[in-house]
Structures are given as structure tokens and as C-alpha cells.
C-alpha atoms as a PDB file:
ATOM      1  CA  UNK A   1     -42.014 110.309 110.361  1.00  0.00           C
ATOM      2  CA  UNK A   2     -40.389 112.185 113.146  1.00  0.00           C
ATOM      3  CA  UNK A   3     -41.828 114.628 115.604  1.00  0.00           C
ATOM      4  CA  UNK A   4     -40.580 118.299 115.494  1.00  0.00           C
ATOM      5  CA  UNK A   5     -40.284 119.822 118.713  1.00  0.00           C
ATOM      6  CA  UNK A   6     -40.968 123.519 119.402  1.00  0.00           C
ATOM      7  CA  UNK A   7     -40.539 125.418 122.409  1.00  0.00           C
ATOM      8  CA  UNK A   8     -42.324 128.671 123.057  1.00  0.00           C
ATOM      9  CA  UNK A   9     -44.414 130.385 119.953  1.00  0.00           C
ATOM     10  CA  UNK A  10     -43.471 133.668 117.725  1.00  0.00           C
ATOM     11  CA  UNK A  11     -46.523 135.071 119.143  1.00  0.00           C
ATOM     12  CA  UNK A  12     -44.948 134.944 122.442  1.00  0.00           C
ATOM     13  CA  UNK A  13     -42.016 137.043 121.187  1.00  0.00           C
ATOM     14  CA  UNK A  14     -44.169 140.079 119.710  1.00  0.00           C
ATOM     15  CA  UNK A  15     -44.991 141.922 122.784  1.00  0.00           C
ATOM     16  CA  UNK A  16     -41.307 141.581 124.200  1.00  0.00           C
ATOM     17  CA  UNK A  17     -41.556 137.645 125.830  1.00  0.00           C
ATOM     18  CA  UNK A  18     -37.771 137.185 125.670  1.00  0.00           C
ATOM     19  CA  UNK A  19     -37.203 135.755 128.726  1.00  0.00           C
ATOM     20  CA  UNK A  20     -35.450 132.675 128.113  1.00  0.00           C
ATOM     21  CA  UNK A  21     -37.449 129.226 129.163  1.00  0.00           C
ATOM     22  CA  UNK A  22     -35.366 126.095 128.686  1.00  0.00           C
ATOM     23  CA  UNK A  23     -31.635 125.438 128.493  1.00  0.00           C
ATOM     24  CA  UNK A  24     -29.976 124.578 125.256  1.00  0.00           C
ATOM     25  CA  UNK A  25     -29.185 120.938 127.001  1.00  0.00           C
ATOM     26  CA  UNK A  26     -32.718 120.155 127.796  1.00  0.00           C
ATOM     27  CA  UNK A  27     -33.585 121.784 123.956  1.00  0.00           C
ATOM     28  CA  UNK A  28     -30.911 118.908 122.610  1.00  0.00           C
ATOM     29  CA  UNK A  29     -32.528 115.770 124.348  1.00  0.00           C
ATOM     30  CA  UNK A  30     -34.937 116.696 121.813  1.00  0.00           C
ATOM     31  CA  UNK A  31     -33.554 117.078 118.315  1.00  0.00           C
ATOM     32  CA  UNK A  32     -30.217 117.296 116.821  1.00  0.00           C
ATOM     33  CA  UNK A  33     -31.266 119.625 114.110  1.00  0.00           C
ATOM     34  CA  UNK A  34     -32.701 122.764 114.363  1.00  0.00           C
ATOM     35  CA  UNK A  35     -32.827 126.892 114.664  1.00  0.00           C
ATOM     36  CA  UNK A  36     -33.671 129.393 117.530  1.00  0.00           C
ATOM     37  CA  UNK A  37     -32.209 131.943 119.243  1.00  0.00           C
ATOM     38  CA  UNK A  38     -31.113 133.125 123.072  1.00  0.00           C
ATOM     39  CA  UNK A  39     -32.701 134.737 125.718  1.00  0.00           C
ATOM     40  CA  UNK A  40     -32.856 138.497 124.991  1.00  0.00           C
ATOM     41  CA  UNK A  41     -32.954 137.327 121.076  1.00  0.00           C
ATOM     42  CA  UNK A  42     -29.215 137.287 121.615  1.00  0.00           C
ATOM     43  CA  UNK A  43     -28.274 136.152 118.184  1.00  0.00           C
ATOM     44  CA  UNK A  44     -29.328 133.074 115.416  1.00  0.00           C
ATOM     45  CA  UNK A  45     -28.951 130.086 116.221  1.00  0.00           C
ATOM     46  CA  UNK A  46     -28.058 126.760 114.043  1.00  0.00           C
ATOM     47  CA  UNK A  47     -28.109 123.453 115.269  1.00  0.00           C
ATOM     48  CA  UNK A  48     -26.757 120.963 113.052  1.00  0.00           C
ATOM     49  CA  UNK A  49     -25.097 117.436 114.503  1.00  0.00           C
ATOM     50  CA  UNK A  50     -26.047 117.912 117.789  1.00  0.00           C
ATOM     51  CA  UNK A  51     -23.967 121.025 118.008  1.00  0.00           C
ATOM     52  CA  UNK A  52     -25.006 124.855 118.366  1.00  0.00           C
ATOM     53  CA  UNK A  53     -23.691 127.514 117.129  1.00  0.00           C
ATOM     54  CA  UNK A  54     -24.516 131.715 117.430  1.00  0.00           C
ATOM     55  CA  UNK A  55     -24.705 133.949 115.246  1.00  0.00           C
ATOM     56  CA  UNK A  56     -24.249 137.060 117.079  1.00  0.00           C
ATOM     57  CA  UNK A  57     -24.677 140.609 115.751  1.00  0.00           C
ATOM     58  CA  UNK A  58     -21.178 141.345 115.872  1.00  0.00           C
ATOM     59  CA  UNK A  59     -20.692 138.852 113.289  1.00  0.00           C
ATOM     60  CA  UNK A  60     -18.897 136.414 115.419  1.00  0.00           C
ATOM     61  CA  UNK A  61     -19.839 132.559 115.540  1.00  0.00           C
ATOM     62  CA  UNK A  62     -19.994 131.012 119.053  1.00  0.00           C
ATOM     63  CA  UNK A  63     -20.754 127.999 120.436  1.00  0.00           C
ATOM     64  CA  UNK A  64     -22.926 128.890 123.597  1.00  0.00           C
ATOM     65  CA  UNK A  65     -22.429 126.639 126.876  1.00  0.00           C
ATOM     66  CA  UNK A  66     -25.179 124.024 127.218  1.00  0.00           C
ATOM     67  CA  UNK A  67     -26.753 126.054 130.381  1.00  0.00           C
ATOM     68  CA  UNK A  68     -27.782 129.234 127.989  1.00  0.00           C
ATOM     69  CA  UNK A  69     -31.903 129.352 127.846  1.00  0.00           C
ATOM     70  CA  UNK A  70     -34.128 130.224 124.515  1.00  0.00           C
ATOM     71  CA  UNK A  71     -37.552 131.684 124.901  1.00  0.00           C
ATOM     72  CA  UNK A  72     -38.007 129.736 121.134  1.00  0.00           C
ATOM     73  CA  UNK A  73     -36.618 127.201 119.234  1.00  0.00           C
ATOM     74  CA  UNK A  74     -37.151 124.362 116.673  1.00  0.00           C
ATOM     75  CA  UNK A  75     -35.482 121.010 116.902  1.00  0.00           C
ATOM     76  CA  UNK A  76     -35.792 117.768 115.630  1.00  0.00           C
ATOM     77  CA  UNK A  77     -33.977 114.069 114.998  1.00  0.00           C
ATOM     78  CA  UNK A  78     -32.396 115.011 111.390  1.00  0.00           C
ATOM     79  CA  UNK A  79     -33.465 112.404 108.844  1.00  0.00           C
ATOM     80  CA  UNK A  80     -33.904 113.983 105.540  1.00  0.00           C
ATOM     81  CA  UNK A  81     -35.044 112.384 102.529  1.00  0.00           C
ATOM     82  CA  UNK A  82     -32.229 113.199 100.118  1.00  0.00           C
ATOM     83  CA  UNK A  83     -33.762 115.499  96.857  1.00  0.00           C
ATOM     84  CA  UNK A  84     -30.426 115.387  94.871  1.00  0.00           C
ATOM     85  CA  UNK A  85     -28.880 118.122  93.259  1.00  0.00           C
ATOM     86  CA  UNK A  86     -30.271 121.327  93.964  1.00  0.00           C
ATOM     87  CA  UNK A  87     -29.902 124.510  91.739  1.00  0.00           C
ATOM     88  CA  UNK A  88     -31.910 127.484  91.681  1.00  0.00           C
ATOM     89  CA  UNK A  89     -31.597 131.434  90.657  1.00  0.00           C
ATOM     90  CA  UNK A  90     -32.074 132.596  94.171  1.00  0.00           C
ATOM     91  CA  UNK A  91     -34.106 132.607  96.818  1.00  0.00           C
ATOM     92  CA  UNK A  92     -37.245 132.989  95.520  1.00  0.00           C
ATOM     93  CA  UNK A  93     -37.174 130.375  93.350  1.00  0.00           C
ATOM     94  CA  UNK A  94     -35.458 128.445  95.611  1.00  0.00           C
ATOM     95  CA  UNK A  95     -38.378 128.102  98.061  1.00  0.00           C
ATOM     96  CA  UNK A  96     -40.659 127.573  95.236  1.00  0.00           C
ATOM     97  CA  UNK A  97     -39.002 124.483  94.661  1.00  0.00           C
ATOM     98  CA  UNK A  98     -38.509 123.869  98.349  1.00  0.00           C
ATOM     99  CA  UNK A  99     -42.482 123.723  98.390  1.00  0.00           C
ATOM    100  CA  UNK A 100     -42.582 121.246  95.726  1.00  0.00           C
ATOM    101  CA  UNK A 101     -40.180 119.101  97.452  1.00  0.00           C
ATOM    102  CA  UNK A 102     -42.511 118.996 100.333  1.00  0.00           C
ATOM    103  CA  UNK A 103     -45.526 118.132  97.703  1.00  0.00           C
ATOM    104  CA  UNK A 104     -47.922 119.556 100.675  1.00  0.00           C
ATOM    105  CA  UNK A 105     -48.769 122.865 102.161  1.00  0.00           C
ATOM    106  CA  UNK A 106     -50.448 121.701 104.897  1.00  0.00           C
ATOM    107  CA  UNK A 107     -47.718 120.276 107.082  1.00  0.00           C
ATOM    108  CA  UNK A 108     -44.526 121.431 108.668  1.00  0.00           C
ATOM    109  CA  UNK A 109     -41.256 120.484 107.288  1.00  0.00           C
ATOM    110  CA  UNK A 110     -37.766 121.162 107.457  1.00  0.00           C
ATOM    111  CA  UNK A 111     -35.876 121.471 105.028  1.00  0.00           C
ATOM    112  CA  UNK A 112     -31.791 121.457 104.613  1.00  0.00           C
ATOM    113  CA  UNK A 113     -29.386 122.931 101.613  1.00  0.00           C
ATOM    114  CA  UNK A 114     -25.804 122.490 101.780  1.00  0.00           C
ATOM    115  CA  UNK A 115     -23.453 123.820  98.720  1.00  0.00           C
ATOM    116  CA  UNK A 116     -22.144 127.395  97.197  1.00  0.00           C
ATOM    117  CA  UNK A 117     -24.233 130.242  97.246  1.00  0.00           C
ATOM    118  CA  UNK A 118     -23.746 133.235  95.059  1.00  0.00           C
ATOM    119  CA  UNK A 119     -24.698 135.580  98.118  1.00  0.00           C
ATOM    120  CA  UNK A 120     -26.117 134.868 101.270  1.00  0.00           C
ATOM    121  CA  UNK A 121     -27.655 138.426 103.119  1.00  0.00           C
ATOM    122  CA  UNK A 122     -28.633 137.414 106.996  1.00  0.00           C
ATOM    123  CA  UNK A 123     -28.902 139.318 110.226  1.00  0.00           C
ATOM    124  CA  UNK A 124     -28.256 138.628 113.325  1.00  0.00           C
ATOM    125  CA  UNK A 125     -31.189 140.930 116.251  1.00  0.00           C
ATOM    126  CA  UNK A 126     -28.396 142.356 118.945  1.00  0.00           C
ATOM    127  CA  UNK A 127     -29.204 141.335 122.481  1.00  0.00           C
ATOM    128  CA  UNK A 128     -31.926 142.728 124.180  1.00  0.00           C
ATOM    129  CA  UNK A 129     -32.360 143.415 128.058  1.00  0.00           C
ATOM    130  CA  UNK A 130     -34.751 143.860 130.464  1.00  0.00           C
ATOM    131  CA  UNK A 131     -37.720 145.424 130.375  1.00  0.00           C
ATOM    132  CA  UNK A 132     -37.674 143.792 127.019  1.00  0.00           C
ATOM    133  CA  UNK A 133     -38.968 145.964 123.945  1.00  0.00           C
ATOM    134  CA  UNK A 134     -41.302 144.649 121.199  1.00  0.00           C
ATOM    135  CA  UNK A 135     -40.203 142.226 118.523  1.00  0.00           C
ATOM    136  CA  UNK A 136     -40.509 145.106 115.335  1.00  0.00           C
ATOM    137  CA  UNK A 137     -38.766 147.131 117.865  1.00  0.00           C
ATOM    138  CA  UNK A 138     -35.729 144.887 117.705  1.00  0.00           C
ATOM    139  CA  UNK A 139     -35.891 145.391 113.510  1.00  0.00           C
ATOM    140  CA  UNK A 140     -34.264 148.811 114.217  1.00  0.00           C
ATOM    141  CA  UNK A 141     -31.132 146.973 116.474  1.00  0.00           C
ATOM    142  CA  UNK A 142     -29.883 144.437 114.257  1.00  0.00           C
ATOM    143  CA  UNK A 143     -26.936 144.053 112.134  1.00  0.00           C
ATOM    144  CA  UNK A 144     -27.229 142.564 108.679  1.00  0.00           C
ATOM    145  CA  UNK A 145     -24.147 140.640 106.865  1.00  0.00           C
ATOM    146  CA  UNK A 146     -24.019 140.178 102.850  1.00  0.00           C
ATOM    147  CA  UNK A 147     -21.290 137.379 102.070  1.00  0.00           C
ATOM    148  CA  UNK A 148     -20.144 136.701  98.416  1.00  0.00           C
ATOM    149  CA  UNK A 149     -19.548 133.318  96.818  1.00  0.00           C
ATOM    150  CA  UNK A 150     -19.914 130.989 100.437  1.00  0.00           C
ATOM    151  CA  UNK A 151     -20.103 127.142 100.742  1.00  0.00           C
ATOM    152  CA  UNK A 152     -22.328 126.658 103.703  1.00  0.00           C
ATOM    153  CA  UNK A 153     -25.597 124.730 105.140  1.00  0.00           C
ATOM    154  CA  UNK A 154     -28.891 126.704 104.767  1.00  0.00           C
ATOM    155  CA  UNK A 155     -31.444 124.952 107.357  1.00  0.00           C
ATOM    156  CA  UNK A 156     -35.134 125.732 108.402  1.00  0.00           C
ATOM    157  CA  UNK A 157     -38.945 125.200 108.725  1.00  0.00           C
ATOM    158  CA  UNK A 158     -41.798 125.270 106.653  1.00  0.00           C
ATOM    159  CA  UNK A 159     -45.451 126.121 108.606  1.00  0.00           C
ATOM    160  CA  UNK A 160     -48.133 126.207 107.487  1.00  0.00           C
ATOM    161  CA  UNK A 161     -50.447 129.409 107.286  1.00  0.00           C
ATOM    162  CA  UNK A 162     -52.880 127.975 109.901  1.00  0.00           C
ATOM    163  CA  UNK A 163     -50.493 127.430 112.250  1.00  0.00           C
ATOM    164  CA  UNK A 164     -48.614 131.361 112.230  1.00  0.00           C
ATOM    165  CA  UNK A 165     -48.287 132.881 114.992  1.00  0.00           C
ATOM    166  CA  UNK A 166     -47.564 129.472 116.723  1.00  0.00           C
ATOM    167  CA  UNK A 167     -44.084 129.820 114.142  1.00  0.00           C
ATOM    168  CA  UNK A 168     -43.591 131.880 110.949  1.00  0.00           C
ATOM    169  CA  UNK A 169     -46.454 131.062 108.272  1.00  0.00           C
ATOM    170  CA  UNK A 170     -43.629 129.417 105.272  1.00  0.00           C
ATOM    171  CA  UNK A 171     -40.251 129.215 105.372  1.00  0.00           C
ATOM    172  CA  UNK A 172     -38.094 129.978 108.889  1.00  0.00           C
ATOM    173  CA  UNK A 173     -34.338 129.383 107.219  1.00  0.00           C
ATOM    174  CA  UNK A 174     -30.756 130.286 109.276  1.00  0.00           C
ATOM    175  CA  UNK A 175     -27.302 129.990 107.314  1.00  0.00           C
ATOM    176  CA  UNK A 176     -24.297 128.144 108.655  1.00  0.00           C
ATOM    177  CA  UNK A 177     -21.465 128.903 106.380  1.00  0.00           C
ATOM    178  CA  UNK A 178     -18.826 126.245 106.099  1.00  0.00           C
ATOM    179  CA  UNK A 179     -16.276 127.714 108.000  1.00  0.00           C
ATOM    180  CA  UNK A 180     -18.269 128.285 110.848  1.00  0.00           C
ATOM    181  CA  UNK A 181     -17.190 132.468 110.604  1.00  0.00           C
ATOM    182  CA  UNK A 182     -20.712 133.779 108.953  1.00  0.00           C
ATOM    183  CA  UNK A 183     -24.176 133.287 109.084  1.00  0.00           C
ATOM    184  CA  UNK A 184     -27.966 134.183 110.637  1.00  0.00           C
ATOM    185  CA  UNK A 185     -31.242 134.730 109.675  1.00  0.00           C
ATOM    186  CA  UNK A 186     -31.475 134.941 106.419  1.00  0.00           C
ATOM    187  CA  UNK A 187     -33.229 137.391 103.897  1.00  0.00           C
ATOM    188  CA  UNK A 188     -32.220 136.665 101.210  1.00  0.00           C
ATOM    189  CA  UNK A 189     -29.199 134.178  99.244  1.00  0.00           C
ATOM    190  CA  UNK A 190     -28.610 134.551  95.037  1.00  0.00           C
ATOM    191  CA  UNK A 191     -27.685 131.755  92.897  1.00  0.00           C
ATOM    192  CA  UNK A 192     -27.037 128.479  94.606  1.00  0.00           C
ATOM    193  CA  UNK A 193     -26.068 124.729  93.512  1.00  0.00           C
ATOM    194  CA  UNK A 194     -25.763 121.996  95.908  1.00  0.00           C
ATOM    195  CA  UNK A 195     -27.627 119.105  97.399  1.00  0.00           C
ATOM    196  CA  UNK A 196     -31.286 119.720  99.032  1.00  0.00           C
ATOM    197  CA  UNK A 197     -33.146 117.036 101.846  1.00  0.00           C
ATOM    198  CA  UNK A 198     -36.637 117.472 103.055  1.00  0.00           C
ATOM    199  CA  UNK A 199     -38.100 116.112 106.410  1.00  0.00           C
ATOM    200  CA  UNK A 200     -41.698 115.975 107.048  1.00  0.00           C
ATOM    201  CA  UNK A 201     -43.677 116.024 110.073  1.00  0.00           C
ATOM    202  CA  UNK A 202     -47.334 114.052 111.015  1.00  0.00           C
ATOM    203  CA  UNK A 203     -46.557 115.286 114.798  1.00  0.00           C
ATOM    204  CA  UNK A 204     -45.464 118.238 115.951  1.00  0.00           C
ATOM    205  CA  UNK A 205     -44.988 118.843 119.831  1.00  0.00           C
ATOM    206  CA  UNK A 206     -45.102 122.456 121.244  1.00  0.00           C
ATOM    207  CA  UNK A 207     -44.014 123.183 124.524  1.00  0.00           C
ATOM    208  CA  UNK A 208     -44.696 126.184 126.413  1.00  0.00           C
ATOM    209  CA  UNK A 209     -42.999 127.930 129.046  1.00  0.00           C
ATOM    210  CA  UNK A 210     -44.264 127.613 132.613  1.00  0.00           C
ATOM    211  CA  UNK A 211     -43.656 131.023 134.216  1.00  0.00           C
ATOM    212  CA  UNK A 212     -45.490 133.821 135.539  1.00  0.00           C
ATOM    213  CA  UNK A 213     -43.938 136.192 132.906  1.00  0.00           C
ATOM    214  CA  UNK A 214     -45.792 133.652 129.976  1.00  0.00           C
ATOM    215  CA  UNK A 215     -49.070 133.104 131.689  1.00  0.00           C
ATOM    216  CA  UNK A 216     -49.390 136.629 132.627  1.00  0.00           C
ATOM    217  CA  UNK A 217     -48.399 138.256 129.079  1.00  0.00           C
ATOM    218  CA  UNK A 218     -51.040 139.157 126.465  1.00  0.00           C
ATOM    219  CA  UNK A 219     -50.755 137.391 123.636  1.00  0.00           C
ATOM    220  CA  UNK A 220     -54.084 138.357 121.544  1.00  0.00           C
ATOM    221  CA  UNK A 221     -53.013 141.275 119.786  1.00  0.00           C
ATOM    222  CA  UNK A 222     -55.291 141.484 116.339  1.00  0.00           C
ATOM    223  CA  UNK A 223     -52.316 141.824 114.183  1.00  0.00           C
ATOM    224  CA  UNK A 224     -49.808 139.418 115.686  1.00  0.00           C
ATOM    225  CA  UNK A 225     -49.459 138.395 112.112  1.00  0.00           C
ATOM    226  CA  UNK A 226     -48.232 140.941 110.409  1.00  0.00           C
ATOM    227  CA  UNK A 227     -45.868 141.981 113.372  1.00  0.00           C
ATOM    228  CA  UNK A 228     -44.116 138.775 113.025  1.00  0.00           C
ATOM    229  CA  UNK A 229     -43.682 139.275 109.137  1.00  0.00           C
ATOM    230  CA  UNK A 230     -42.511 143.058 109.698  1.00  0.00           C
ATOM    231  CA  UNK A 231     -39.730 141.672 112.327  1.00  0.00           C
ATOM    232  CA  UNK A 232     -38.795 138.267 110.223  1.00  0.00           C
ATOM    233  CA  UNK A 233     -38.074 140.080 106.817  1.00  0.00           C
ATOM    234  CA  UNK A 234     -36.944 143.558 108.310  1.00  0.00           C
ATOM    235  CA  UNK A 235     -33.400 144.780 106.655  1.00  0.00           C
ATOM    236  CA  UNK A 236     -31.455 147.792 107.900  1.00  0.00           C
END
């Protein structure tokens, strides 16, 4: 098994911690697979091939230079176990039989599901600056995208409940469409057919940022929680 590599923690994000800690190059020498986003949560990002893309909250798809910074990120050397063809209703059963694939709760896992979707809705938090406001806070500046019948690659993370607030307990999935013109965090996707891998993980490495901003900030608010759930499944 491979290692998946995190920098920086969710938790870190709730009180406003969106200074950005390593550079997308440094990120890379890492993992070739992966999800994140820039410093001021300046979009969703997908990494798939070694290559990044943003998903800003205009709508538009860039591909940021290798010097841009993340305050958090997942990556890892892609080698999923191929599943085989994939079909489900929508999302919800979708990740119930994304947790079957993974036969275990109790270990992280990505997961990656490339085909046609019905729908994909996904958002995309607008870029934040300095003093930086909370992470719900951001809920209320984001735009959210609904695209009809796409072909793309839906990619992600399962955690598991011990570890939130390290990540998001469950599922953490962006969407790459195809054509490289849609995409984000996603909230929710209808019908979809196409072919599913799974990638588990015995070791995990987080890294944490070294700077005053991080070792100063505190990061022990009671519901921590339930602040990252209200910002990861907020809609407009």
C-alpha cells in the first residue's frame, strides 16, 4: 500500500487558517493524485496525472503555476485497484457502494470514478483575503454550478470518523469534467455509469505548517466538527 500525504488539517481552516503553507511543486513531489485548494480557499482543486487544475468560483478551470501555496491538501502516488463497471442512482447510493468497495471503515482511502453523470452540482468558495474570516463564513461567498449529462473524473478521500477534524469524517470528493471547463466540490451528482478504482492506505503522513500564524491559532474549539460539516455540504 501507498502512503497518502496530507498537508495542514480541516481543523486548521475553521477559525480562518488560510494562509497558504507549501507550494503546489513541493505538494507534487508527493503524490500525483489528489484534491485541495489555494491560499485564501481560492477555488477546488483536482490533481489527476501529475497535473492541477482550479476550479475557481467564476466557473473557470485554471491550471495554477507550480509556485501557488495551499494551507490543505491531499495527495498521493495513484494506484487504484480497478472495481469495474460502476453504476449507481446517485450520490447517495453511490458512496454506499464506494464504502463497500473499501470493505473497511476504519482506514482512509481514495477513491476515483470516471464516466457520464446525469448531474453533477459542485461549488467552488471565492477567494478570501486577509484578515481571513471563518470557514462557515465562506458558505455565504461561494458560487455553486449544476451541469447536465457530463463525462468527467469524480476523485476523493474517505476518513474515517476518528480521524475528523484532521480531514472530513467520510467522503472528501472534487469533479473534473472531461473537458477540463466544469467542476469543484461536489454536493451532490444523479445517475452515473462508468468505471470505479479504490486505493487504500496502512500509512498516512500529515504535515503541518511551520509558522507563527499555525502555532499561534486556536484550534480547540468544542464543535470543530460540526463547523466543518456546515462549511463542506453548505449550498447557496
Amino acid at each position: 500500500m501507498t502512503t497518502m500525504y496530507q498537508h495542514g488539517t480541516l481543523a486548521n481552516l475553521v477559525p480562518g487558517g488560510f494562509e497558504g503553507t507549501m507550494t503546489l511543486g513541493e505538494l507534487l513531489t508527493h503524490g500525483d493524485t489528489g484534491i485541495g485548494t489555494l491560499e485564501g480557499l481560492d477555488g477546488e482543486l483536482v490533481i489527476l496525472d501529475g497535473v492541477v487544475y482550479q476550479v475557481t468560483a467564476t466557473g473557470t478551470v485554471n491550471r495554477p503555476d507550480a509556485d501557488k501555496t495551499v494551507p490543505f491538501a491531499n495527495v498521493h502516488p495513484a494506484d487504484f485497484e480497478a472495481v469495474g463497471t460502476f453504476s449507481a442512482t446517485g450520490m447517495a447510493e453511490a458512496s454506499h457502494r464506494f464504502e463497500k468497495a473499501i470493505a473497511s471503515a476504519n482506514r482512509f482511502a481514495a477513491v476515483r470514478l470516471t464516466g457520464r453523470f446525469q448531474s453533477v452540482t459542485a461549488r467552488a468558495v471565492k477567494a478570501q483575503h486577509a484578515p481571513y474570516p471563518s470557514l462557515v463564513a465562506t458558505a455565504a461567498d461561494q458560487a455553486v454550478f449544476t451541469r447536465e449529462d457530463v463525462e468527467g473524473t469524480l476523485i476523493g478521500y474517505f476518513a474515517p470518523t476518528l480521524y475528523g477534524g484532521m480531514a472530513v469524517p467520510g467522503f472528501h470528493l472534487h469533479f473534473l469534467a472531461a473537458t477540463h471547463d466544469f467542476g469543484g466540490h461536489v454536493l451532490d451528482f444523479g445517475a452515473v455509469s462508468g468505471t470505479l478504482g479504490v486505493q487504500t492506505f496502512a500509512d498516512v503522513q500529515l504535515h503541518l505548517p511551520d509558522t507563527p500564524a499555525f502555532l499561534a491559532r486556536n484550534l480547540d474549539s468544542p464543535d470543530v466538527l460540526d463547523q466543518i460539516a456546515t462549511a463542506e455540504g453548505a449550498r447557496n
